[in-house]
PDB file of N, CA and C in Angstrom:
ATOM      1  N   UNK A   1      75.159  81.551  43.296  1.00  0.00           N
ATOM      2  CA  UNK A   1      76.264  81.874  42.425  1.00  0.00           C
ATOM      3  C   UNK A   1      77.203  82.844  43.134  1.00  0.00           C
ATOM      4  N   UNK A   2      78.552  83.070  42.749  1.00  0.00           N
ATOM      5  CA  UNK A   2      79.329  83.655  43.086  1.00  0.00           C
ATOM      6  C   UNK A   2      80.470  84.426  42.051  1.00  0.00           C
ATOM      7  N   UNK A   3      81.270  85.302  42.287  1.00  0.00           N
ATOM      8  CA  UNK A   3      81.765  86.445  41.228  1.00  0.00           C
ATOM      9  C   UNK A   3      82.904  85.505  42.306  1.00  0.00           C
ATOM     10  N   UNK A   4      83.909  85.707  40.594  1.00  0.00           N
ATOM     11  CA  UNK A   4      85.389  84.715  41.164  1.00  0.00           C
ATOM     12  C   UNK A   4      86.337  85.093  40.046  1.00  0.00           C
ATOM     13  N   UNK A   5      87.623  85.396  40.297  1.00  0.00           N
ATOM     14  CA  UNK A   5      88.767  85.954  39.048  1.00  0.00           C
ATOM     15  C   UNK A   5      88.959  84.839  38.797  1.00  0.00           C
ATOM     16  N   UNK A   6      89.815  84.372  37.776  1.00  0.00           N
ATOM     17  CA  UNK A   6      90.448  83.293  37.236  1.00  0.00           C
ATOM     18  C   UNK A   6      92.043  83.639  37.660  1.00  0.00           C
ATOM     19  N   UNK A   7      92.657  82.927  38.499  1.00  0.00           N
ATOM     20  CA  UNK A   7      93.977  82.852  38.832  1.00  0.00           C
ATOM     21  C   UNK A   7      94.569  81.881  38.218  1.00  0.00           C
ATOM     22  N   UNK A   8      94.300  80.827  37.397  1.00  0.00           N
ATOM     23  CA  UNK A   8      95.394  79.747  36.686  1.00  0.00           C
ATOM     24  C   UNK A   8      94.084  78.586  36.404  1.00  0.00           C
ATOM     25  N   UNK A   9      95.054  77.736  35.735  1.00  0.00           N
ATOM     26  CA  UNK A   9      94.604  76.480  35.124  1.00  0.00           C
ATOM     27  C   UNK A   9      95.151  75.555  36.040  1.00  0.00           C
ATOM     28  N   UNK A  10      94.450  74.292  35.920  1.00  0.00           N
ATOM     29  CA  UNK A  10      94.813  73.010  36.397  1.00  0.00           C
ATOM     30  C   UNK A  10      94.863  72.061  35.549  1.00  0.00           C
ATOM     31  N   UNK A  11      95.600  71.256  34.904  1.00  0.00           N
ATOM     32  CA  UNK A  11      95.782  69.857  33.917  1.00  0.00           C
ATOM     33  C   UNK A  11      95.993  68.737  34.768  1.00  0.00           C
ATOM     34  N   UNK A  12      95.126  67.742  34.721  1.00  0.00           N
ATOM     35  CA  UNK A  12      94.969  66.783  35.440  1.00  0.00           C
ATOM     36  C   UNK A  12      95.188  65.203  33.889  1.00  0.00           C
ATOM     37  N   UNK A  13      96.114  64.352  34.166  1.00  0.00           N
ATOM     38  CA  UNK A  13      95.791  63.829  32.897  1.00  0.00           C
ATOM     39  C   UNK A  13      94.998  62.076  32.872  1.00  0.00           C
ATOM     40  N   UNK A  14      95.331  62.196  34.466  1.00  0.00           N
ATOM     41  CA  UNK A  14      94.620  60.856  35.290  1.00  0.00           C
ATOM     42  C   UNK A  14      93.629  61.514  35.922  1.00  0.00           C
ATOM     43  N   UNK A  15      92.257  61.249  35.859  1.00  0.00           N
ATOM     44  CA  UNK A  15      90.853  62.175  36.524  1.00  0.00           C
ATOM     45  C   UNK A  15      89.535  61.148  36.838  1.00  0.00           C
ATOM     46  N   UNK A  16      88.593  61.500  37.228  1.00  0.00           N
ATOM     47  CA  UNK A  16      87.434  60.424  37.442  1.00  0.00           C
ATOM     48  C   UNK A  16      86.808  61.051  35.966  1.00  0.00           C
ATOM     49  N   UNK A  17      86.270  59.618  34.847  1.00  0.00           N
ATOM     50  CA  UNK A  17      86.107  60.128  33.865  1.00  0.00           C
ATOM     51  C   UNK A  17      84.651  60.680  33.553  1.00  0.00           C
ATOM     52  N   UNK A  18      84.037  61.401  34.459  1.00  0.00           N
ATOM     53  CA  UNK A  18      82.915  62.139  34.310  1.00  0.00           C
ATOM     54  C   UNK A  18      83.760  63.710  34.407  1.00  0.00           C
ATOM     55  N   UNK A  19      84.972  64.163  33.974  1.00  0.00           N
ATOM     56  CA  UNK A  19      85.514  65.043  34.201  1.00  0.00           C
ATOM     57  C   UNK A  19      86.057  65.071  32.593  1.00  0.00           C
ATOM     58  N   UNK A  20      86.693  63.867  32.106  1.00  0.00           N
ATOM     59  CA  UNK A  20      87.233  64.155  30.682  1.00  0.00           C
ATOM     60  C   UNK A  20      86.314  65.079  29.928  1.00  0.00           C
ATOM     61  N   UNK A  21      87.374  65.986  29.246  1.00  0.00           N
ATOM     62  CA  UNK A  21      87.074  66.894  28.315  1.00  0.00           C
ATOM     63  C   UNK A  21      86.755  68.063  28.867  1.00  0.00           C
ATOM     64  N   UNK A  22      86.879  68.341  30.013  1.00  0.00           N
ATOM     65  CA  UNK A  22      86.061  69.619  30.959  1.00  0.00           C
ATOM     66  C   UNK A  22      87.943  70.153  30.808  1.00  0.00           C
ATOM     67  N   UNK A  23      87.933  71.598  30.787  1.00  0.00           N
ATOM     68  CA  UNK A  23      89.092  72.556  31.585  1.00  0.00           C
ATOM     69  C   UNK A  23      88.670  72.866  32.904  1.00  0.00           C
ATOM     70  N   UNK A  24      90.027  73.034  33.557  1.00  0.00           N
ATOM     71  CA  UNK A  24      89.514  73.260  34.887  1.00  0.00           C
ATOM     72  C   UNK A  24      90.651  74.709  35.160  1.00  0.00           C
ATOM     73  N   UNK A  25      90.042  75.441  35.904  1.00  0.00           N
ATOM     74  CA  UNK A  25      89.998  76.702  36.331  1.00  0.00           C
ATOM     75  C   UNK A  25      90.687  76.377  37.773  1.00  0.00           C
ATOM     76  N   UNK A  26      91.660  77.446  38.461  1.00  0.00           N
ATOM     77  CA  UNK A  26      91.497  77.881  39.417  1.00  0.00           C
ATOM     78  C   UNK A  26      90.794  79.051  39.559  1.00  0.00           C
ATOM     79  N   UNK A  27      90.451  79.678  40.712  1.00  0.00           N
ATOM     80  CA  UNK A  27      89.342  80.605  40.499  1.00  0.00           C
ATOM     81  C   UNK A  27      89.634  81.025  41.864  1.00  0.00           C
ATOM     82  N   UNK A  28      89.698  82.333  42.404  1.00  0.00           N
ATOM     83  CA  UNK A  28      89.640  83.226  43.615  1.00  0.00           C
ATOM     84  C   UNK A  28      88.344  83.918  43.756  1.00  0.00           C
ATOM     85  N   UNK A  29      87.221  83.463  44.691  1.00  0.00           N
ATOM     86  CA  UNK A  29      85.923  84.495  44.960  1.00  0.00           C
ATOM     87  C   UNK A  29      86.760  85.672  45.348  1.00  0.00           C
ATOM     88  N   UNK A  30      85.757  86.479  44.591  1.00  0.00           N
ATOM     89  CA  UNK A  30      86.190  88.337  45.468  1.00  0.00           C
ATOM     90  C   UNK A  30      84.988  88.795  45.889  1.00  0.00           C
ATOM     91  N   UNK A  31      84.938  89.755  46.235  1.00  0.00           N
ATOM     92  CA  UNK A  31      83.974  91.035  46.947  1.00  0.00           C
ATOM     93  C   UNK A  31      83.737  91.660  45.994  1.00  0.00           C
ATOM     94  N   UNK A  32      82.765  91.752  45.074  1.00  0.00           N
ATOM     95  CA  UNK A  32      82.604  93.188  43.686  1.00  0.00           C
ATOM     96  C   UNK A  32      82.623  94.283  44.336  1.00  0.00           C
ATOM     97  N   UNK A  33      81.854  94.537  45.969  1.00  0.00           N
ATOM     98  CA  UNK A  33      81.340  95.506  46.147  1.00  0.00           C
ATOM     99  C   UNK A  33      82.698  96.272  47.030  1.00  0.00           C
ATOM    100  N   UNK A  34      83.802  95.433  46.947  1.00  0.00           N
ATOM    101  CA  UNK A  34      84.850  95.861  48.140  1.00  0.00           C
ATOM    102  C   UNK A  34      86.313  95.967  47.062  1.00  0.00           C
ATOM    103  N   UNK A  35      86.331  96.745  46.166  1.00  0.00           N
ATOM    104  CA  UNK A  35      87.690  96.573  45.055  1.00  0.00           C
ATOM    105  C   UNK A  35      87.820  95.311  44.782  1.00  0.00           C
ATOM    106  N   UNK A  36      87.168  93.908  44.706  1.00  0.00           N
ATOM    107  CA  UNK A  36      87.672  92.760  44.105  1.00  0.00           C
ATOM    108  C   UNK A  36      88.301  92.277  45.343  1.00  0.00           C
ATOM    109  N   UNK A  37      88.085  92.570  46.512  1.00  0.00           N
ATOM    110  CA  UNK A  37      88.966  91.859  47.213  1.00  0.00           C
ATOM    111  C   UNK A  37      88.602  90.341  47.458  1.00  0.00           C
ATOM    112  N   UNK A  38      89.148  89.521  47.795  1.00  0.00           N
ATOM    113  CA  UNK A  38      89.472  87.866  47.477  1.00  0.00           C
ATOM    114  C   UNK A  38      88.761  87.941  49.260  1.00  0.00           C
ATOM    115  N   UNK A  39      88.000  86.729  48.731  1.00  0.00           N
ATOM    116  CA  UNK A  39      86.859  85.939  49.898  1.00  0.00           C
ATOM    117  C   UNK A  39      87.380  84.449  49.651  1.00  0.00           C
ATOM    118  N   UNK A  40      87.758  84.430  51.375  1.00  0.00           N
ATOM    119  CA  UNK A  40      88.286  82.993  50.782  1.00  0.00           C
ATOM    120  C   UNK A  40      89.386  82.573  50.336  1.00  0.00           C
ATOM    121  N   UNK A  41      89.403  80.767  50.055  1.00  0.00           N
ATOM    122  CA  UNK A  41      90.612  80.043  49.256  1.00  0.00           C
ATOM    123  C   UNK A  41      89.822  80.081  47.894  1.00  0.00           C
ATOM    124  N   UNK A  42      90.986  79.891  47.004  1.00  0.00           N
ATOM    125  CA  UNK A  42      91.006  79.798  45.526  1.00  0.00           C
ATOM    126  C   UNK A  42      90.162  78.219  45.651  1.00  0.00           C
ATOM    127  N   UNK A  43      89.496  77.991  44.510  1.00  0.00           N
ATOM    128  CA  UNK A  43      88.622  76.678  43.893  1.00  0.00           C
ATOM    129  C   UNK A  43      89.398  76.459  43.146  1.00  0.00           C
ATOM    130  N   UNK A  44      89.040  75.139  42.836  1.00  0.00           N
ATOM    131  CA  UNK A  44      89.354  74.527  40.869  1.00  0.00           C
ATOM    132  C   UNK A  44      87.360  74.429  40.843  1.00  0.00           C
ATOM    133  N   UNK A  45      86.872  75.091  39.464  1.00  0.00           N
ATOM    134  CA  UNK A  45      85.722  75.350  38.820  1.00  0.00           C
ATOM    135  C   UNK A  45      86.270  74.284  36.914  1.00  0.00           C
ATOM    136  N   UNK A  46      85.317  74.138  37.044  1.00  0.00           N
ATOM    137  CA  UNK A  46      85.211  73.094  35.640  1.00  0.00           C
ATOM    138  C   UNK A  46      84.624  74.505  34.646  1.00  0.00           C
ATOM    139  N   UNK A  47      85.365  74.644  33.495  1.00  0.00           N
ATOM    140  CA  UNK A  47      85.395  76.337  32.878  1.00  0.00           C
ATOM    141  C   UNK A  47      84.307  75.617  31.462  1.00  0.00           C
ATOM    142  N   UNK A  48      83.241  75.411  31.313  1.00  0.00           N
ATOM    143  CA  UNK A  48      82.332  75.212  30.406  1.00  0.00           C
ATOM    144  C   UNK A  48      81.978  76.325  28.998  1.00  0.00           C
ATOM    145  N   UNK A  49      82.603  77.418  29.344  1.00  0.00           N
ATOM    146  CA  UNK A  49      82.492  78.743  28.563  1.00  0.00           C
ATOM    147  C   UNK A  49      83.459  79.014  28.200  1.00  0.00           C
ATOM    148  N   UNK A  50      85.155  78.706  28.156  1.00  0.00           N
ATOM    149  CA  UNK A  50      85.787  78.886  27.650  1.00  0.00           C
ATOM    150  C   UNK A  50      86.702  80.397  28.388  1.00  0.00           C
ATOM    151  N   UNK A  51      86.294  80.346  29.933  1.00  0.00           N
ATOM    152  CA  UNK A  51      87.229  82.041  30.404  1.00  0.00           C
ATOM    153  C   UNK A  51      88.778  81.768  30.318  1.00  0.00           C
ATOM    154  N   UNK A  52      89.199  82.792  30.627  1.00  0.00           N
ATOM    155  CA  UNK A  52      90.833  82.579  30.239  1.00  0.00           C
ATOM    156  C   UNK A  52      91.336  83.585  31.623  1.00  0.00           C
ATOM    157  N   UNK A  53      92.563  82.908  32.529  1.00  0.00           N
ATOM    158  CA  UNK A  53      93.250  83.813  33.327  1.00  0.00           C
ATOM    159  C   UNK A  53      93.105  85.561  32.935  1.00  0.00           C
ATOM    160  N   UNK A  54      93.034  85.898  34.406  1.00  0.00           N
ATOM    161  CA  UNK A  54      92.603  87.296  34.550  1.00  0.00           C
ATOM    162  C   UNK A  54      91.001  87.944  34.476  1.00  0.00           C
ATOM    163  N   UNK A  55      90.027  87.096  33.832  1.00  0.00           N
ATOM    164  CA  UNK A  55      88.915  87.233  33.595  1.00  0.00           C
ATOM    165  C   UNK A  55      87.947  87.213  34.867  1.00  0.00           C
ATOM    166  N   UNK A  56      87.147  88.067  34.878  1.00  0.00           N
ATOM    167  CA  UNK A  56      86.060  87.738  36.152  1.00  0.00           C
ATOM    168  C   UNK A  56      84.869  86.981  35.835  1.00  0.00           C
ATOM    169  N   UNK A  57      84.806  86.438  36.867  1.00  0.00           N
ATOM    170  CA  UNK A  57      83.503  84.958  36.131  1.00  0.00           C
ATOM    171  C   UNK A  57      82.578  85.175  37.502  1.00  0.00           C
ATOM    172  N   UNK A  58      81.685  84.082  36.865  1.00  0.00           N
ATOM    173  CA  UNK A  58      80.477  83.991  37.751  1.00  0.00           C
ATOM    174  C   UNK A  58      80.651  82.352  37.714  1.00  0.00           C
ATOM    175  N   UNK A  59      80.711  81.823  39.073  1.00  0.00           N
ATOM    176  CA  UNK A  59      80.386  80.381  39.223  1.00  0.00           C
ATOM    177  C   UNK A  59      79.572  79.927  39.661  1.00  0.00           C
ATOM    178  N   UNK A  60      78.841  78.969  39.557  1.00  0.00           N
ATOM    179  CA  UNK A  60      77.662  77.884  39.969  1.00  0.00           C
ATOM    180  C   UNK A  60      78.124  77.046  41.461  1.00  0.00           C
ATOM    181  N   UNK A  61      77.743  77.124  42.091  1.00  0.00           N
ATOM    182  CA  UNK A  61      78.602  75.627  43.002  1.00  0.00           C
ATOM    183  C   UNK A  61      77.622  74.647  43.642  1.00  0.00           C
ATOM    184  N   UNK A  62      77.986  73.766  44.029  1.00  0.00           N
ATOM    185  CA  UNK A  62      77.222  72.556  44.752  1.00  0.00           C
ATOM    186  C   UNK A  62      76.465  71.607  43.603  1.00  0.00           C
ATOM    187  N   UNK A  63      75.381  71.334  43.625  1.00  0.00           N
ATOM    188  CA  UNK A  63      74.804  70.484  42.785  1.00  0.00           C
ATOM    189  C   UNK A  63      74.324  71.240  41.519  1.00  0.00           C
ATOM    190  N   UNK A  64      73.987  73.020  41.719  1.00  0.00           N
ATOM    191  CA  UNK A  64      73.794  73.306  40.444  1.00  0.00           C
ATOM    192  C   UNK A  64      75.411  73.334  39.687  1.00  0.00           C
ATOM    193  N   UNK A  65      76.288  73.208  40.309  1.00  0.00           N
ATOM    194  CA  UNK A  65      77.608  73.262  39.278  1.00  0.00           C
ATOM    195  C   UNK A  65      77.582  72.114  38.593  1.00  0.00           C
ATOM    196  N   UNK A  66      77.234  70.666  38.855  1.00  0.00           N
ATOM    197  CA  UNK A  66      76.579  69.598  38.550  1.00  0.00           C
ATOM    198  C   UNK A  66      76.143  69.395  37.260  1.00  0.00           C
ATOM    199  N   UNK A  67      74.425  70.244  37.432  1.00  0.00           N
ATOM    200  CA  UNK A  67      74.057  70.612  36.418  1.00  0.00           C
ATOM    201  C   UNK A  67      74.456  70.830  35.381  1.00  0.00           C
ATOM    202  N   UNK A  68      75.128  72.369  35.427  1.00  0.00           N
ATOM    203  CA  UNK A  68      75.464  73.048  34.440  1.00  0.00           C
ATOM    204  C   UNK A  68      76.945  72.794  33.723  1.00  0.00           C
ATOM    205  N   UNK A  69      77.617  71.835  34.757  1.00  0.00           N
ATOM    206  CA  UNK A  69      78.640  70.918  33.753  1.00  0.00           C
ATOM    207  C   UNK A  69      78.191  69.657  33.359  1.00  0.00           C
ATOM    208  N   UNK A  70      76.723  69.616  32.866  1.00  0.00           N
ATOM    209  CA  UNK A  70      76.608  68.419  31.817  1.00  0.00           C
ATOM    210  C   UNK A  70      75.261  67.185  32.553  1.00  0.00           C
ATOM    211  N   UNK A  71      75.970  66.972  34.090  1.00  0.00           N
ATOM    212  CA  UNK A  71      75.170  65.235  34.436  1.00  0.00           C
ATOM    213  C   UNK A  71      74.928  65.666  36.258  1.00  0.00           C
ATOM    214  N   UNK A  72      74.479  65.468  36.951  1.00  0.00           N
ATOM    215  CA  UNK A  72      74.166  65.329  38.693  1.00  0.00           C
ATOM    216  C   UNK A  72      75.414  63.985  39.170  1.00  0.00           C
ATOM    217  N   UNK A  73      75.699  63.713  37.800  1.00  0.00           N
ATOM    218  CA  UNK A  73      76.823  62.333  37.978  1.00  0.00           C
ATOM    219  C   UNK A  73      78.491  63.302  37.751  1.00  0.00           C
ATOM    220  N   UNK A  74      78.290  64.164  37.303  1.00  0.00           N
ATOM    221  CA  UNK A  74      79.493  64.692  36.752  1.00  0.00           C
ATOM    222  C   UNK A  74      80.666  65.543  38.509  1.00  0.00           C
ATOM    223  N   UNK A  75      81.873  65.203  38.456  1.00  0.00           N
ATOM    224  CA  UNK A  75      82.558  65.545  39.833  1.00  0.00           C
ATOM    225  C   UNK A  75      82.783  66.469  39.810  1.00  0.00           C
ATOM    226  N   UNK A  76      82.050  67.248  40.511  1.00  0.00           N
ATOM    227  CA  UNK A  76      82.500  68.665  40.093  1.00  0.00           C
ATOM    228  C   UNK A  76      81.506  69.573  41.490  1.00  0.00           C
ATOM    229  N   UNK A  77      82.422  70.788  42.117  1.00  0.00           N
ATOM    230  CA  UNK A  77      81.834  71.145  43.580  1.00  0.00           C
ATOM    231  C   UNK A  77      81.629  72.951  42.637  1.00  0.00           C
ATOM    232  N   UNK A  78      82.503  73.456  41.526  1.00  0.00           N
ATOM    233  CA  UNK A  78      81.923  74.658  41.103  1.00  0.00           C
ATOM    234  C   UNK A  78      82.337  74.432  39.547  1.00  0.00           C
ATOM    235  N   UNK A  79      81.344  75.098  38.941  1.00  0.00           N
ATOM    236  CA  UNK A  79      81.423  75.501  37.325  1.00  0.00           C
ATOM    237  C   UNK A  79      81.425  76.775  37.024  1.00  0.00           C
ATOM    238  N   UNK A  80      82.311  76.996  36.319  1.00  0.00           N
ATOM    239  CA  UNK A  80      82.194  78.531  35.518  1.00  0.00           C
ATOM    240  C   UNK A  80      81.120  78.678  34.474  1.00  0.00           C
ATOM    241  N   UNK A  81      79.594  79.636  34.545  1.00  0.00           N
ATOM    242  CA  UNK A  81      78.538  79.803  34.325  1.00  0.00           C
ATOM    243  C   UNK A  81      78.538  81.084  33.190  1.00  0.00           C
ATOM    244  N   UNK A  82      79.710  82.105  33.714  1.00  0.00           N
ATOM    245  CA  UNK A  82      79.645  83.415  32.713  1.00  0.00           C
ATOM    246  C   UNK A  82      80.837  84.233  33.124  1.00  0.00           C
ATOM    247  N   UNK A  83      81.132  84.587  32.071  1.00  0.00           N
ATOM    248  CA  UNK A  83      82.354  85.873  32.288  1.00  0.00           C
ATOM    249  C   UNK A  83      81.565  87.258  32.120  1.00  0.00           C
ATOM    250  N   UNK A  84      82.139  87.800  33.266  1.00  0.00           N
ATOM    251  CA  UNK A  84      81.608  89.273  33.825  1.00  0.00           C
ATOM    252  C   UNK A  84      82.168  90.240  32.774  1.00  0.00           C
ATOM    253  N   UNK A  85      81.291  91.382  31.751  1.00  0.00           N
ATOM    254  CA  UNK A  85      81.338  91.781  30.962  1.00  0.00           C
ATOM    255  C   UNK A  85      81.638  93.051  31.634  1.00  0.00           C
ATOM    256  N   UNK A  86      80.969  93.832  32.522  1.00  0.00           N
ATOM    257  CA  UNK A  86      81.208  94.807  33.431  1.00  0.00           C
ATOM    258  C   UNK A  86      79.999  94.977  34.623  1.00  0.00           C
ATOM    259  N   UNK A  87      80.073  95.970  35.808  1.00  0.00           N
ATOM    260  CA  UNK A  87      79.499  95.586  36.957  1.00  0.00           C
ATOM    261  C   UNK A  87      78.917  97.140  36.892  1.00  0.00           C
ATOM    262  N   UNK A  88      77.319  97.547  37.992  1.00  0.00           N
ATOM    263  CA  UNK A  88      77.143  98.489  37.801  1.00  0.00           C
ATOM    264  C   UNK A  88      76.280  97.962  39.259  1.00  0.00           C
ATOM    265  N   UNK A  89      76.403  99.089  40.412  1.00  0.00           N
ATOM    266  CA  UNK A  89      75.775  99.268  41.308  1.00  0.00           C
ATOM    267  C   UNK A  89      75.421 100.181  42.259  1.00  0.00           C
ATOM    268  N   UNK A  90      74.304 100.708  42.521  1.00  0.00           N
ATOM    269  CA  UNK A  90      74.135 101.760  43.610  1.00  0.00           C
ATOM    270  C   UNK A  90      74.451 101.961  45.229  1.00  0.00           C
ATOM    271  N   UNK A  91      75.695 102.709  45.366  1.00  0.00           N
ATOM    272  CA  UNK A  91      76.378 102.358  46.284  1.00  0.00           C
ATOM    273  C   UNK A  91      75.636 103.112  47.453  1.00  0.00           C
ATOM    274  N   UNK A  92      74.461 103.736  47.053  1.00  0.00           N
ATOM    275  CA  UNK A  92      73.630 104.178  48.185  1.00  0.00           C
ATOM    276  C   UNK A  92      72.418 103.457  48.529  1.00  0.00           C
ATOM    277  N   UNK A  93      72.169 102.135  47.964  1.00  0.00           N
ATOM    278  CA  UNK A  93      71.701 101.168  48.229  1.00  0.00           C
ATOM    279  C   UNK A  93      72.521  99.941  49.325  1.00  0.00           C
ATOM    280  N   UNK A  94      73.380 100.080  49.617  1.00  0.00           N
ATOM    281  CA  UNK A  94      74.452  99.133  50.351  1.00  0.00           C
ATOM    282  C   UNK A  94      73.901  99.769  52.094  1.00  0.00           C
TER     283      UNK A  94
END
């Protein structure tokens, strides 16, 4: 899994239909442990929980994103799993 902001939506209205009914997310991985800084290109994540731009999420990717959007048949490379409520870590553990 991975910690990822929500930067925008995607509307697709022609799709492979193991996708109908899913929202899809753009999504930027960040660094929790580095101010949020952005790892990486932005994804499109299939949003199963309902996050909304600006929100920090937790995504699934590869075959468990699969999973957890529904089928191992379903097209999909990341899913949004949970929105980050708040973060807490010992920075003398790093």
């Amino acid at each position: 899994m991975q910690i990822a902001k929500v930067i925008g939506n995607i509307w697709a209205t022609r799709k492979e239909t193991s996708l109908t009914g899913l929202k899809l997310l753009i999504v930027q991985p960040i660094n929790i442990l580095d101010n949020d800084k952005p790892i990486g290109e932005p994804v499109v994540a299939a949003d199963i929980i309902g996050a909304g731009t600006g929100e920090t999420v937790i995504i699934a990717v590869g075959s468990t994103a699969r999973v957890a959007a529904g089928s191992m048949d379903t097209a999909v490379d990341a899913t949004v799993v949970g929105i980050v409520d708040d973060k807490e870590f010992d920075a003398d553990l790093l």
